[in-house]
PDB file of N, CA and C in Angstrom:
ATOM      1  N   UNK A   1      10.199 -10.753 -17.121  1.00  0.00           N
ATOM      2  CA  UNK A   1       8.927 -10.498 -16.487  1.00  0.00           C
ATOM      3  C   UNK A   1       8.773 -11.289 -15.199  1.00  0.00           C
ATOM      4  N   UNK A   2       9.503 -12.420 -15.291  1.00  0.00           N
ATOM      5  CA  UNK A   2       9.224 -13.430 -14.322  1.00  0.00           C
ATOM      6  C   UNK A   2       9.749 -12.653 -12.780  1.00  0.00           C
ATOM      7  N   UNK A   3      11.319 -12.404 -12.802  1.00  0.00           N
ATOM      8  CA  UNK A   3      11.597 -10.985 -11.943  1.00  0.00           C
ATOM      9  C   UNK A   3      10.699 -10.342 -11.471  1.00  0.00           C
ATOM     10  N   UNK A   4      10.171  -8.881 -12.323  1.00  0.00           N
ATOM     11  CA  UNK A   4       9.303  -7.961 -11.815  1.00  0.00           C
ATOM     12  C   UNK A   4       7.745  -8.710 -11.079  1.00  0.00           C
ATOM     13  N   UNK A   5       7.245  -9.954 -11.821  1.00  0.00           N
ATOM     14  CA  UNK A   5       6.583 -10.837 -10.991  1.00  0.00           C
ATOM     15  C   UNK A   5       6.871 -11.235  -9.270  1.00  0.00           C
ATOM     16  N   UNK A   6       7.694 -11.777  -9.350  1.00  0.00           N
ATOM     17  CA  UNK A   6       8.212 -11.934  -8.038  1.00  0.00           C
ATOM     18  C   UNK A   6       8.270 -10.702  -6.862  1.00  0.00           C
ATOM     19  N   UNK A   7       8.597  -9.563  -7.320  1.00  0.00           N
ATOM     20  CA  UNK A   7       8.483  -8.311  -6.620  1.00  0.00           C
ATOM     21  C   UNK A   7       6.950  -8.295  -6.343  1.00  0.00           C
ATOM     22  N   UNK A   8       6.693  -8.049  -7.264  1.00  0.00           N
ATOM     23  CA  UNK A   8       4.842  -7.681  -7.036  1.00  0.00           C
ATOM     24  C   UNK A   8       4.449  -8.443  -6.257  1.00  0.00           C
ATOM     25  N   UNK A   9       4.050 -10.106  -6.205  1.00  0.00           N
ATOM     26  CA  UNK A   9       3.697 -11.233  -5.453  1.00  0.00           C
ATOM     27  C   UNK A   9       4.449 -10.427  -3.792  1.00  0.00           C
ATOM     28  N   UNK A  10       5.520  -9.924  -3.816  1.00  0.00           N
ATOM     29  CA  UNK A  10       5.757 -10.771  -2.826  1.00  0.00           C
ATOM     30  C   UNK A  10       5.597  -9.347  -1.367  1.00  0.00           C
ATOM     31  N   UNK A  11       5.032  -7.971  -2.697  1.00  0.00           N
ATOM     32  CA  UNK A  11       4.754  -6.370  -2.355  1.00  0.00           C
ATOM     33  C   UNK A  11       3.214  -6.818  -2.717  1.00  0.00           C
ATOM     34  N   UNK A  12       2.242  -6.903  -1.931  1.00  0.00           N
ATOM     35  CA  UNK A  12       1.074  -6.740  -2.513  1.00  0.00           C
ATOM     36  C   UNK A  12       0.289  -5.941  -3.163  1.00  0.00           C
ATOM     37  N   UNK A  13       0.906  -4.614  -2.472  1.00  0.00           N
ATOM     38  CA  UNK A  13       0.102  -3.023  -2.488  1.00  0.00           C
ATOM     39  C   UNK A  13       0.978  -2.747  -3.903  1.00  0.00           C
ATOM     40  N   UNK A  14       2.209  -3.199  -4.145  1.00  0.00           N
ATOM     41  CA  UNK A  14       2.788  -2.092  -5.595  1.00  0.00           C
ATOM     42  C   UNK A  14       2.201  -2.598  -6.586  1.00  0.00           C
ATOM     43  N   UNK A  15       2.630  -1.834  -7.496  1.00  0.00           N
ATOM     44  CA  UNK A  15       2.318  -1.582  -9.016  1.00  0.00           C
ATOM     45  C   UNK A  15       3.310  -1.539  -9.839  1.00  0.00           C
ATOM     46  N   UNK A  16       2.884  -1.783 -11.030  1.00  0.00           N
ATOM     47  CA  UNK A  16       3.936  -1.845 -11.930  1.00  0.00           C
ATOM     48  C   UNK A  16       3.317  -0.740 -13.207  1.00  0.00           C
ATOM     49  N   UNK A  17       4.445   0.094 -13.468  1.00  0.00           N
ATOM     50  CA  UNK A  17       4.272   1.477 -14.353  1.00  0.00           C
ATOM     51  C   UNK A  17       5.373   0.666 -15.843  1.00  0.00           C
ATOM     52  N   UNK A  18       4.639   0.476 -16.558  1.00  0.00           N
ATOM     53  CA  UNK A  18       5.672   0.185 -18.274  1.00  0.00           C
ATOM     54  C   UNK A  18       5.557   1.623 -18.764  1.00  0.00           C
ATOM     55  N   UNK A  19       7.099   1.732 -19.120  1.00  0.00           N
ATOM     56  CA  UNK A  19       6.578   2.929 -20.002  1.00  0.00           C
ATOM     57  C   UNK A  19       7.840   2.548 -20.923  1.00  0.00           C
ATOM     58  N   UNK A  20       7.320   2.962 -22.327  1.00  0.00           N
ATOM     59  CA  UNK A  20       8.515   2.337 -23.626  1.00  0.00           C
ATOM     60  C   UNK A  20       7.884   2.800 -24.902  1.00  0.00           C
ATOM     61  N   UNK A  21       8.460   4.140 -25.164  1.00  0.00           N
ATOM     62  CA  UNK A  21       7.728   4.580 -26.551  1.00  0.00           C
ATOM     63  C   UNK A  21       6.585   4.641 -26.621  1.00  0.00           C
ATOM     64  N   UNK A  22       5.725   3.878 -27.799  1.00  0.00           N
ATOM     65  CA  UNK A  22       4.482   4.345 -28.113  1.00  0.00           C
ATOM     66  C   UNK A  22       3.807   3.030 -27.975  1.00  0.00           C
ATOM     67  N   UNK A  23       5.024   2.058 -28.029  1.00  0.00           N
ATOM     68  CA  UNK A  23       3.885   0.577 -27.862  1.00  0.00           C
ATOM     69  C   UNK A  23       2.988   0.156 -26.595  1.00  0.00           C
ATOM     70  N   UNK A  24       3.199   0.958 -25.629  1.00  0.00           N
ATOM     71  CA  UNK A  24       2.146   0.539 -24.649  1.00  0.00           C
ATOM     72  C   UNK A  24       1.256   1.459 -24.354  1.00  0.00           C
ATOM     73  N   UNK A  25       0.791   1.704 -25.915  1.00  0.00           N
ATOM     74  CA  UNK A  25      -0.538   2.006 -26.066  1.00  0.00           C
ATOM     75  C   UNK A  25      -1.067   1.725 -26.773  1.00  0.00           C
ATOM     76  N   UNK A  26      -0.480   0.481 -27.584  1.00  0.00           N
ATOM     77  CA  UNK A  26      -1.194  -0.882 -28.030  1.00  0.00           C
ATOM     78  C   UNK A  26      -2.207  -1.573 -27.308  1.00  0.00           C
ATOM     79  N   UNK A  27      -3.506  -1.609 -27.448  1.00  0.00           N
ATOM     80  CA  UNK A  27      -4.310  -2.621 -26.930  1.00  0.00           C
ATOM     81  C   UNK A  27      -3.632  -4.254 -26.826  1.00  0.00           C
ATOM     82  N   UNK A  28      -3.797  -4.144 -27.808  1.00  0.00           N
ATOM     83  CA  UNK A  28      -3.053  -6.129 -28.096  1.00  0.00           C
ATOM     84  C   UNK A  28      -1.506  -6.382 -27.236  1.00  0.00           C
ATOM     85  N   UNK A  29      -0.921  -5.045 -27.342  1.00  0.00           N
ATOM     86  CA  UNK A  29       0.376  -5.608 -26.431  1.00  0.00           C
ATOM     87  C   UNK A  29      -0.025  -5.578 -24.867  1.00  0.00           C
ATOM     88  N   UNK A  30      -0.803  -4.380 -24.438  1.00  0.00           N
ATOM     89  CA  UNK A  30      -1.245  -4.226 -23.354  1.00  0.00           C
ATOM     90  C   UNK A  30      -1.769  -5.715 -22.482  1.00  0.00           C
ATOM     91  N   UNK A  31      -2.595  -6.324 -23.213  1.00  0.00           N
ATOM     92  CA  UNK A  31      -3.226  -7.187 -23.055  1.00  0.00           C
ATOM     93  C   UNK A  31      -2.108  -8.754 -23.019  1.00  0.00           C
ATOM     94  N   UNK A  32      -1.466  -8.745 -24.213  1.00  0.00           N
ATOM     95  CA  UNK A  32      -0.388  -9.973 -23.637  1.00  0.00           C
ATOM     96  C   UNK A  32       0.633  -9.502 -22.480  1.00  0.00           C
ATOM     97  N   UNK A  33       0.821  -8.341 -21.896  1.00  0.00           N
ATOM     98  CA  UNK A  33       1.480  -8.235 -20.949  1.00  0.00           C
ATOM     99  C   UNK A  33       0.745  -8.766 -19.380  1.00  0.00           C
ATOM    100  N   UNK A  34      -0.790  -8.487 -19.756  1.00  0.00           N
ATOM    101  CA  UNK A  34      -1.525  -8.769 -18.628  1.00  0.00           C
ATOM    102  C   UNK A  34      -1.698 -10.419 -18.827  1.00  0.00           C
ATOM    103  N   UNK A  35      -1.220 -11.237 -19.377  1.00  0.00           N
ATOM    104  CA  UNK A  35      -1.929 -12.228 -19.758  1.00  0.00           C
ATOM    105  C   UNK A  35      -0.480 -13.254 -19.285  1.00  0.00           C
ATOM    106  N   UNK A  36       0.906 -12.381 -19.540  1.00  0.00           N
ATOM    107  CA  UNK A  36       1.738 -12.806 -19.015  1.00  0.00           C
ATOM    108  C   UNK A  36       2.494 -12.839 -17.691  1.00  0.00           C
ATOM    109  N   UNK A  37       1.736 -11.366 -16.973  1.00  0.00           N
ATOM    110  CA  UNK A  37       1.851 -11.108 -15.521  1.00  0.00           C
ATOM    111  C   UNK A  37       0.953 -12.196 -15.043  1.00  0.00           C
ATOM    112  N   UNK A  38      -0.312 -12.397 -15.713  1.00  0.00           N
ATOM    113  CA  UNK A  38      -1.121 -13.115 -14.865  1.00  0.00           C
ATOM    114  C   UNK A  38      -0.823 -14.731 -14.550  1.00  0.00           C
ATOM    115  N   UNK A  39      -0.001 -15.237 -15.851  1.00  0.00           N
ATOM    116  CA  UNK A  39       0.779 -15.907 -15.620  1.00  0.00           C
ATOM    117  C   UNK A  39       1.266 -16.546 -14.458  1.00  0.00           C
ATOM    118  N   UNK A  40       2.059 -15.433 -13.895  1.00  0.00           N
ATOM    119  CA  UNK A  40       2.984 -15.417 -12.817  1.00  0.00           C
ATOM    120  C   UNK A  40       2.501 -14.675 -11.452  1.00  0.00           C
ATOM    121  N   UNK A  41       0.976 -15.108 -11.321  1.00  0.00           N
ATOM    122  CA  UNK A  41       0.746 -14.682 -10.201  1.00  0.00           C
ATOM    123  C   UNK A  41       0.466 -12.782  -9.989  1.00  0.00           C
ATOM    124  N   UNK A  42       0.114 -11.988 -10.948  1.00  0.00           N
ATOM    125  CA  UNK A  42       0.011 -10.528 -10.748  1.00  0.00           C
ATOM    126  C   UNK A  42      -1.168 -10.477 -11.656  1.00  0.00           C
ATOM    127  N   UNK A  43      -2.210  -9.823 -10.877  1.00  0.00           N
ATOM    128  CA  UNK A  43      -2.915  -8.962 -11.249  1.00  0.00           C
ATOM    129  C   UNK A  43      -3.366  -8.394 -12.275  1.00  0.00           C
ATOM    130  N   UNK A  44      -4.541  -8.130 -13.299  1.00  0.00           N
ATOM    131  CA  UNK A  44      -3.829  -7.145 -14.781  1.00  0.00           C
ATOM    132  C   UNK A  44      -4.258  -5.617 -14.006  1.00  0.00           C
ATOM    133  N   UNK A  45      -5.247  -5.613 -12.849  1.00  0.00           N
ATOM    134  CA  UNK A  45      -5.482  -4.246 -12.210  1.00  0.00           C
ATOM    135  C   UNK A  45      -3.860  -3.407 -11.828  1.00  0.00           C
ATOM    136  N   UNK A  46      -3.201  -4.086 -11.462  1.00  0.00           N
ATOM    137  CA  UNK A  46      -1.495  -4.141 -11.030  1.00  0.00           C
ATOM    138  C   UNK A  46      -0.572  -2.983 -11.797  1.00  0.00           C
ATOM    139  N   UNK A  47      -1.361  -3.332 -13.240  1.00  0.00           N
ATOM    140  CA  UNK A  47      -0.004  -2.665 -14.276  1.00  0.00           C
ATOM    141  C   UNK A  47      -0.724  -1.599 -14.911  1.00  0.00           C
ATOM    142  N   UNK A  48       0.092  -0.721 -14.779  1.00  0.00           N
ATOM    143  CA  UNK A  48      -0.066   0.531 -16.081  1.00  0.00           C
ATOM    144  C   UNK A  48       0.719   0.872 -16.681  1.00  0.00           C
ATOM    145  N   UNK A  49       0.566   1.331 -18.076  1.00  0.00           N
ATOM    146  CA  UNK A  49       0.866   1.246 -19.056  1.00  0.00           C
ATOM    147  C   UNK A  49       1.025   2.706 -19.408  1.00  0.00           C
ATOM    148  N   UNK A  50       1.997   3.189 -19.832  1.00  0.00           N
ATOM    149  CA  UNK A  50       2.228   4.900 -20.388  1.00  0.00           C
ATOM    150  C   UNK A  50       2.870   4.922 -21.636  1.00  0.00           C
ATOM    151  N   UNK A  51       2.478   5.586 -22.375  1.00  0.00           N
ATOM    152  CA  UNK A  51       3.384   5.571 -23.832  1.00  0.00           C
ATOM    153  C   UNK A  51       4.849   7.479 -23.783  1.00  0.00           C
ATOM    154  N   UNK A  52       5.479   7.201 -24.426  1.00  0.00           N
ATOM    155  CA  UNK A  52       6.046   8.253 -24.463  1.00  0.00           C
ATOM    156  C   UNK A  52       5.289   9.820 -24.585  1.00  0.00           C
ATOM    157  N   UNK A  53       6.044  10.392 -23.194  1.00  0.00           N
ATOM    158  CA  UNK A  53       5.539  11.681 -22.699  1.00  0.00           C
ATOM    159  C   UNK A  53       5.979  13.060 -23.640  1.00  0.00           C
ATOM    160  N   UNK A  54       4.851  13.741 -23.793  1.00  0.00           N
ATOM    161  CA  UNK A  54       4.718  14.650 -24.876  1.00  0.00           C
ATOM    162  C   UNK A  54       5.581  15.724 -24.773  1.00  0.00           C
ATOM    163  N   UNK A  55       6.329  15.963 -23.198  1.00  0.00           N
ATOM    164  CA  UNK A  55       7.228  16.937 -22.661  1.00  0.00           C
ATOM    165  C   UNK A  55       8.254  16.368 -21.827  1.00  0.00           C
ATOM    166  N   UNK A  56       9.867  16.591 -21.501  1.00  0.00           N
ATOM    167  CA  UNK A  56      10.266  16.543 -21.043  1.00  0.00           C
ATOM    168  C   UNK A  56       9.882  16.499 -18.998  1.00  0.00           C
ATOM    169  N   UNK A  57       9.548  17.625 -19.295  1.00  0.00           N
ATOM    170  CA  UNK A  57       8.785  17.892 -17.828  1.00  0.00           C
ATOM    171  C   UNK A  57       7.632  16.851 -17.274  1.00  0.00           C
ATOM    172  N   UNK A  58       6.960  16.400 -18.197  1.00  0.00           N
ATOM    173  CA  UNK A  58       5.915  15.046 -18.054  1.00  0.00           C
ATOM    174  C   UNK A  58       6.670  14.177 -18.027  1.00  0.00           C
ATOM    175  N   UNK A  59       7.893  13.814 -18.488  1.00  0.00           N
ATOM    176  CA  UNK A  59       7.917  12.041 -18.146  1.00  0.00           C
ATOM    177  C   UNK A  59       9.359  12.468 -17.166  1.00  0.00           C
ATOM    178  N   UNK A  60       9.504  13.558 -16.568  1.00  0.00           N
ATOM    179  CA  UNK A  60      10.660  13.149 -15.390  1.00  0.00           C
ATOM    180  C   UNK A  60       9.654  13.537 -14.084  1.00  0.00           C
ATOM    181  N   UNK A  61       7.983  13.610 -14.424  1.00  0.00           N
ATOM    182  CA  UNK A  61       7.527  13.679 -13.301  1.00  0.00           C
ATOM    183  C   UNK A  61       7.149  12.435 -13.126  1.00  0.00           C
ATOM    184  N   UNK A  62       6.630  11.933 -14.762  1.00  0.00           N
ATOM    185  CA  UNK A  62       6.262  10.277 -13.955  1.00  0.00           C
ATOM    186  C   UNK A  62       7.621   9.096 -13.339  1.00  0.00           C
ATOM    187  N   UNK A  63       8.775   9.853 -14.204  1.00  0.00           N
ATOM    188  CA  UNK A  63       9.587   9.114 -13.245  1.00  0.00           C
ATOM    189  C   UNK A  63       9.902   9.682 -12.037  1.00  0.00           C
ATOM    190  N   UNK A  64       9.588  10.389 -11.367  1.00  0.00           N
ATOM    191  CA  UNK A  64       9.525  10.722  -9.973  1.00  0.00           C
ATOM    192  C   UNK A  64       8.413  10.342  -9.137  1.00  0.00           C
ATOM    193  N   UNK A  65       7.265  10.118  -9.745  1.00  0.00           N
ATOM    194  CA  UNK A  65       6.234   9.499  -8.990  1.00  0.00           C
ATOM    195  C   UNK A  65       5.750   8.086  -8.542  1.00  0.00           C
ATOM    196  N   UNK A  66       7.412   6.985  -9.178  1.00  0.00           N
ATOM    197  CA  UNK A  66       7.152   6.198  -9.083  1.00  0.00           C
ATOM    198  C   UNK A  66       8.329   5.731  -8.049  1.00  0.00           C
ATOM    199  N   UNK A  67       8.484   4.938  -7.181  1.00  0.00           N
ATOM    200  CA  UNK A  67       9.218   4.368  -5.861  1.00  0.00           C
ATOM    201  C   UNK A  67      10.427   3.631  -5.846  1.00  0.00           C
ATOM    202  N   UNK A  68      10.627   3.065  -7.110  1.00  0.00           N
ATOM    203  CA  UNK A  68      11.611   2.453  -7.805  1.00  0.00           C
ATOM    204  C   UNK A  68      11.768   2.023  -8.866  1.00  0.00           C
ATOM    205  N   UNK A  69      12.503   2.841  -9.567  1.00  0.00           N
ATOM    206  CA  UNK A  69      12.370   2.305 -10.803  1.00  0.00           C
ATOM    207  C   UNK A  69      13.429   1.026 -11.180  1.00  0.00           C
ATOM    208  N   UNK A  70      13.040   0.573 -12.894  1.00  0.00           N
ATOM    209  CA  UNK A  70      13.572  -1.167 -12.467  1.00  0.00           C
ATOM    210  C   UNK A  70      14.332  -0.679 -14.062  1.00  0.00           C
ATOM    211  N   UNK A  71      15.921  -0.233 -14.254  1.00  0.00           N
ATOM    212  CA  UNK A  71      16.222  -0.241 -15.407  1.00  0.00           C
ATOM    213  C   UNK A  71      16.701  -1.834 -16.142  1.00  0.00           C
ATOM    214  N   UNK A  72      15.786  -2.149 -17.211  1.00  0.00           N
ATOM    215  CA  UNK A  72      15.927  -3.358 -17.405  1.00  0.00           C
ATOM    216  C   UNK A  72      17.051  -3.791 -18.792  1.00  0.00           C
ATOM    217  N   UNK A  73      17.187  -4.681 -18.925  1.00  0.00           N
ATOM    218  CA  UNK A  73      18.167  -5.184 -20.173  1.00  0.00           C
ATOM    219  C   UNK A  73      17.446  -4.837 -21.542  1.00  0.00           C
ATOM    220  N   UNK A  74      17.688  -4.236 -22.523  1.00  0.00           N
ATOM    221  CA  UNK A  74      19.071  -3.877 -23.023  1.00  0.00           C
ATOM    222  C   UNK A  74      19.328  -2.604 -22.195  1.00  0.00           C
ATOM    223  N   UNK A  75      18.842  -1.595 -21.401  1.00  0.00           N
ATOM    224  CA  UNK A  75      19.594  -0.429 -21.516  1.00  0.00           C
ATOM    225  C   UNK A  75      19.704  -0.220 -19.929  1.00  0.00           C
ATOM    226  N   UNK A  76      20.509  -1.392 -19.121  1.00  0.00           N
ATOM    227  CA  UNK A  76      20.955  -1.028 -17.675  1.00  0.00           C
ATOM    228  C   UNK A  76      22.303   0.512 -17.955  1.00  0.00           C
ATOM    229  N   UNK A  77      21.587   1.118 -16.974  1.00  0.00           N
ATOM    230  CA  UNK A  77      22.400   2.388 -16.544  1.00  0.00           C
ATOM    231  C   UNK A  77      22.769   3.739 -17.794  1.00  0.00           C
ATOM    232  N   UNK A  78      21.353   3.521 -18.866  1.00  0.00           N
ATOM    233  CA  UNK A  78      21.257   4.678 -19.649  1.00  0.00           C
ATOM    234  C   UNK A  78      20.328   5.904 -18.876  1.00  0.00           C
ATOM    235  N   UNK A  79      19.356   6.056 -20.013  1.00  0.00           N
ATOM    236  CA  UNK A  79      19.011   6.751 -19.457  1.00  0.00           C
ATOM    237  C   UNK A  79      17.429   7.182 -18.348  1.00  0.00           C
ATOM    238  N   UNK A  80      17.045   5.440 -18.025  1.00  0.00           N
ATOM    239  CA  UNK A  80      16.235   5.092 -16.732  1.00  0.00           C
ATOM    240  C   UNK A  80      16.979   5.714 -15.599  1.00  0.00           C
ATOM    241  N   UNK A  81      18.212   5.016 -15.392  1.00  0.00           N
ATOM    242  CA  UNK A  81      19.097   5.480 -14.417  1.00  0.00           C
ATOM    243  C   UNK A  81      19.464   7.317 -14.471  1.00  0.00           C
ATOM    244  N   UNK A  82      20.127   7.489 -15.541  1.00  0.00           N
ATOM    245  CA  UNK A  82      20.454   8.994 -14.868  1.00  0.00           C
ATOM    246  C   UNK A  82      19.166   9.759 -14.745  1.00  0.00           C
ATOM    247  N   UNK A  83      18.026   9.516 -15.536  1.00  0.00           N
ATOM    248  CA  UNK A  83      16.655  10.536 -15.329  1.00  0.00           C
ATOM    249  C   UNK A  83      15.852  10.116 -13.606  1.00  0.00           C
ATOM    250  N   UNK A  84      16.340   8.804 -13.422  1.00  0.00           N
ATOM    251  CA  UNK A  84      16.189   8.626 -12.100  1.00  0.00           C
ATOM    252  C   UNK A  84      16.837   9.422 -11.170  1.00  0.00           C
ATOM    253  N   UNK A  85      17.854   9.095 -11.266  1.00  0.00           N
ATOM    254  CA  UNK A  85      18.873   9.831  -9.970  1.00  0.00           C
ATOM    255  C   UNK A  85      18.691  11.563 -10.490  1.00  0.00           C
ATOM    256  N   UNK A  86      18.580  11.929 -11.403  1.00  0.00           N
ATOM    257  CA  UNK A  86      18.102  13.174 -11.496  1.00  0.00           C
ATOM    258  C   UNK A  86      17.094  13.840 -10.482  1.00  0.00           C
ATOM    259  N   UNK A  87      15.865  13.120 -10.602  1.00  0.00           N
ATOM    260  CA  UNK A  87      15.068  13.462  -9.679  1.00  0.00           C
ATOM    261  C   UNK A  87      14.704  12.848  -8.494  1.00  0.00           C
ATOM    262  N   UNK A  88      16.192  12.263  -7.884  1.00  0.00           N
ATOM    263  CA  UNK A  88      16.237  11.453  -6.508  1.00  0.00           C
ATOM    264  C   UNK A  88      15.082  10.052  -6.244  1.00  0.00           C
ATOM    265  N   UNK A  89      15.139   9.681  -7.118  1.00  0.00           N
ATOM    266  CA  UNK A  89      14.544   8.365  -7.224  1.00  0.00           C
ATOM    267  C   UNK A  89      15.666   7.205  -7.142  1.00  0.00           C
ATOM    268  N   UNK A  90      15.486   6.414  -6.146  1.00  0.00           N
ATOM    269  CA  UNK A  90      16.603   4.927  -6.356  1.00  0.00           C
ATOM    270  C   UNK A  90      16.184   4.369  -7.265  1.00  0.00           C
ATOM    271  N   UNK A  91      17.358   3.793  -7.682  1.00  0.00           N
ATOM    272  CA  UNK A  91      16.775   2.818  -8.981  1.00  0.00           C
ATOM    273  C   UNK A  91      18.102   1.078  -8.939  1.00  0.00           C
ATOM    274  N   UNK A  92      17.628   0.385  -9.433  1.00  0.00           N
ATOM    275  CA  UNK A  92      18.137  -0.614  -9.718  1.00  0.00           C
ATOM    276  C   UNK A  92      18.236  -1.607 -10.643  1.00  0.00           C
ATOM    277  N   UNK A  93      19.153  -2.314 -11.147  1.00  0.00           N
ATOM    278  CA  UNK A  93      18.999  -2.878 -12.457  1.00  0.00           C
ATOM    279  C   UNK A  93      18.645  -4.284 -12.745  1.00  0.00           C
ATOM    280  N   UNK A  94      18.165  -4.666 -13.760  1.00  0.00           N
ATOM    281  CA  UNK A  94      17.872  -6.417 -13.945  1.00  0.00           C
ATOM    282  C   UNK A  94      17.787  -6.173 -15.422  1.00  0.00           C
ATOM    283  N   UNK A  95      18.359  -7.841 -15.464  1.00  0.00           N
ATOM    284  CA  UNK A  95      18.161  -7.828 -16.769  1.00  0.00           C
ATOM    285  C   UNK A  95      16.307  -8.582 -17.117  1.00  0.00           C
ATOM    286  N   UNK A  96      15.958  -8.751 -18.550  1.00  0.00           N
ATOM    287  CA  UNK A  96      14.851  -8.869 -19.171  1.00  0.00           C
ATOM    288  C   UNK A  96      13.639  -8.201 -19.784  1.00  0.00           C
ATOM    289  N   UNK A  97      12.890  -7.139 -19.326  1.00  0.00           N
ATOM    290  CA  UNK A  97      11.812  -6.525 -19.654  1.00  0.00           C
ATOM    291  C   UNK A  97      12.343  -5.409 -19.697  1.00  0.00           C
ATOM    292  N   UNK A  98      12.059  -4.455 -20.649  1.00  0.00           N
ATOM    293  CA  UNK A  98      12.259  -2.847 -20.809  1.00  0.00           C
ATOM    294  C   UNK A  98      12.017  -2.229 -19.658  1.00  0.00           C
ATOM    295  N   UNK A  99      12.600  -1.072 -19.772  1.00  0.00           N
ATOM    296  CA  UNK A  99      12.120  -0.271 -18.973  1.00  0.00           C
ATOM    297  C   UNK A  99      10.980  -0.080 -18.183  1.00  0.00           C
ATOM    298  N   UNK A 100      10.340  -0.297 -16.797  1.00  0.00           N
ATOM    299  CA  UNK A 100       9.666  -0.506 -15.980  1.00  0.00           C
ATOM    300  C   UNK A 100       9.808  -0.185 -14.441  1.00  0.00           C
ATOM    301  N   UNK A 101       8.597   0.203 -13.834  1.00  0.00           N
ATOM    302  CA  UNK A 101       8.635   0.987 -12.561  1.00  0.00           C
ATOM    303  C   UNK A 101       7.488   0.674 -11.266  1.00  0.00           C
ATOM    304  N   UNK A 102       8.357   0.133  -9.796  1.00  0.00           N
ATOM    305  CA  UNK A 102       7.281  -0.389  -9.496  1.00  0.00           C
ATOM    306  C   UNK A 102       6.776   0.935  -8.377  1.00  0.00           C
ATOM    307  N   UNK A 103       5.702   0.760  -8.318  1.00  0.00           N
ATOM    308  CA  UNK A 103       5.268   1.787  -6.813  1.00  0.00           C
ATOM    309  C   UNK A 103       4.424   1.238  -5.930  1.00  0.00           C
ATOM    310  N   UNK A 104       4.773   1.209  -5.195  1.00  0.00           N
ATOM    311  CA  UNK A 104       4.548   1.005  -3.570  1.00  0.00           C
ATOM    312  C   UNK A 104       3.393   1.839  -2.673  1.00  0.00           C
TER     313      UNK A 104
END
């Protein structure tokens, strides 16, 4: 997190998009994520939160609507990366936080 922190701080205008199954549409996780961005200098207005998309076609639009996506550790260069480059989105890898996306 500390990573995707540093981006944000240092991009004022981006955002950060989590998206990972169904847990971030947990209130309580939602909330320690904001509690741990805030931590580190970000915002909780900053982050949004998406749970797994009900259609194929819905979640390769939200990964197209976002500016870069951030494929994170455990799953550098699955399938963040190829659904990225699918729909001409750059993407790049780090390790630590799941899957996550910043926009600009």
């Amino acid at each position: 997190m500390q990573t995707h922190s540093t981006i944000l701080r240092r991009v004022p205008e981006a955002k950060l998009t989590i998206k990972y199954g169904d847990r971030f549409g947990v209130r309580a996780v939602q909330d320690r994520y904001r509690r741990t961005f805030s931590h580190w200098g970000v915002l909780p207005h900053r982050l949004h939160f998406h749970t797994k998309s009900m259609t194929t076609e819905d979640h390769l639009r939200t990964t197209k609507s976002v500016d870069l996506p951030l494929d994170a550790f455990p799953y550098q260069g699955t399938m963040t990366s190829l659904e990225s480059l699918a729909v001409g989105t750059p993407i790049i890898s780090d390790s630590g936080l799941r899957s996550s996306f910043v926009s600009l």
